[in-house]
Protein backbone atom coordinates (compact mmCIF):
# COMPACT_ATOMS: atom_id res chain seq x y z
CA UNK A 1 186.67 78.15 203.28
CA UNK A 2 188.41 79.76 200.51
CA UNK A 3 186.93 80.60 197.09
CA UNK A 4 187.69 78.48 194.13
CA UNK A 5 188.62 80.38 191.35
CA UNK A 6 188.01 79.13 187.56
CA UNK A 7 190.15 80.07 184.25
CA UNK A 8 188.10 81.89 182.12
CA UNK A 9 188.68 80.85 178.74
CA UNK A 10 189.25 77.19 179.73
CA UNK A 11 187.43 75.58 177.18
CA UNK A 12 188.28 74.64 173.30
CA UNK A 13 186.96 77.71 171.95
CA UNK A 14 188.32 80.10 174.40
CA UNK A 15 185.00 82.12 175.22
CA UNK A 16 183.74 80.77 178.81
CA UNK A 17 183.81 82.14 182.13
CA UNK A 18 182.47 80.05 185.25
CA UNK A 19 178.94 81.00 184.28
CA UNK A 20 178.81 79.52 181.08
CA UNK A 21 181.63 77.16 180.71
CA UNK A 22 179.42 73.93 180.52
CA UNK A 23 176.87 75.58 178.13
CA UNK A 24 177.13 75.39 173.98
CA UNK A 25 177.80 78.40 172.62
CA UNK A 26 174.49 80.47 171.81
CA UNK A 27 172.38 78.66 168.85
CA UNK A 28 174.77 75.66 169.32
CA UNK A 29 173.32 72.20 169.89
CA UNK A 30 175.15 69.01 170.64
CA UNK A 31 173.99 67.94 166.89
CA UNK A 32 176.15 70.72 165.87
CA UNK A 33 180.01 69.34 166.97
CA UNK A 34 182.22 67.05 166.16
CA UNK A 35 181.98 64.95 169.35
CA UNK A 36 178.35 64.24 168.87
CA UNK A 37 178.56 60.69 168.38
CA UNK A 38 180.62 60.10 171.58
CA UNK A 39 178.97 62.37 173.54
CA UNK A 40 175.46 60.89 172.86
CA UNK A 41 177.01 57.07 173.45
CA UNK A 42 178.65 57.95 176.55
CA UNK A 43 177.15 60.62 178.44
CA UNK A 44 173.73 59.51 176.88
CA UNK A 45 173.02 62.96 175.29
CA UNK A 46 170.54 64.08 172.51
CA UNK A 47 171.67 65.89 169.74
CA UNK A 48 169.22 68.57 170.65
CA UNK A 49 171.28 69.10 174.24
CA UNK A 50 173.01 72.98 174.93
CA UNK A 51 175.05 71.89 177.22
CA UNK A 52 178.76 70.00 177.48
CA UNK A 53 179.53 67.08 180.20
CA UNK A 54 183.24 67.76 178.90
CA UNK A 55 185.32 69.80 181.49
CA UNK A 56 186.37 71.98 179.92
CA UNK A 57 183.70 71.79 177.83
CA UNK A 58 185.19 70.77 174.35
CA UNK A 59 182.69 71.88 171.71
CA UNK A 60 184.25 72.04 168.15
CA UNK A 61 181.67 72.54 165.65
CA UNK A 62 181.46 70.25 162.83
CA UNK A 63 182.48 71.56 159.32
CA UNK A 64 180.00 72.89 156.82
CA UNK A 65 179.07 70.54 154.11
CA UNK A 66 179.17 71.91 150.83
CA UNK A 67 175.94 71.23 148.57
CA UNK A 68 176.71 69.71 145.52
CA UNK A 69 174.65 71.02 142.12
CA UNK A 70 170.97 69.85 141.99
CA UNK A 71 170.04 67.33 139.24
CA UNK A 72 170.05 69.49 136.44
């Protein structure tokens, strides 16, 4: 039987090998990209999940919302 080998650097944000290609990056959560909403209706996730049922594993973290000025 021969050895399958994996790309490294398969995913969307180019940092996996075949150890952590289905895991968030570090400090990520599911909550945290912009396929949450899917993700949680499909694959029945939580948006407190680390890990990615995408292969690759997609993960594209949402943008940063900008706080407008407090009620002054």
């Amino acid at each position: 039987m021969s050895a399958h080998k994996h790309s490294h650097g398969c995913c969307a944000d180019k940092v996996c090998n075949d150890k952590t290609c289905m895991e968030l990056p570090t400090g990520k959560t599911c909550g945290h990209c912009v396929h949450e909403r899917r993700c949680c209706t499909i694959f029945g996730h939580t948006p407190s999940d680390t890990y990615c049922d995408w292969f690759p594993r997609r993960f594209s973290e949402k943008p940063t919302r900008k706080e407008e000025g407090g009620n002054g």
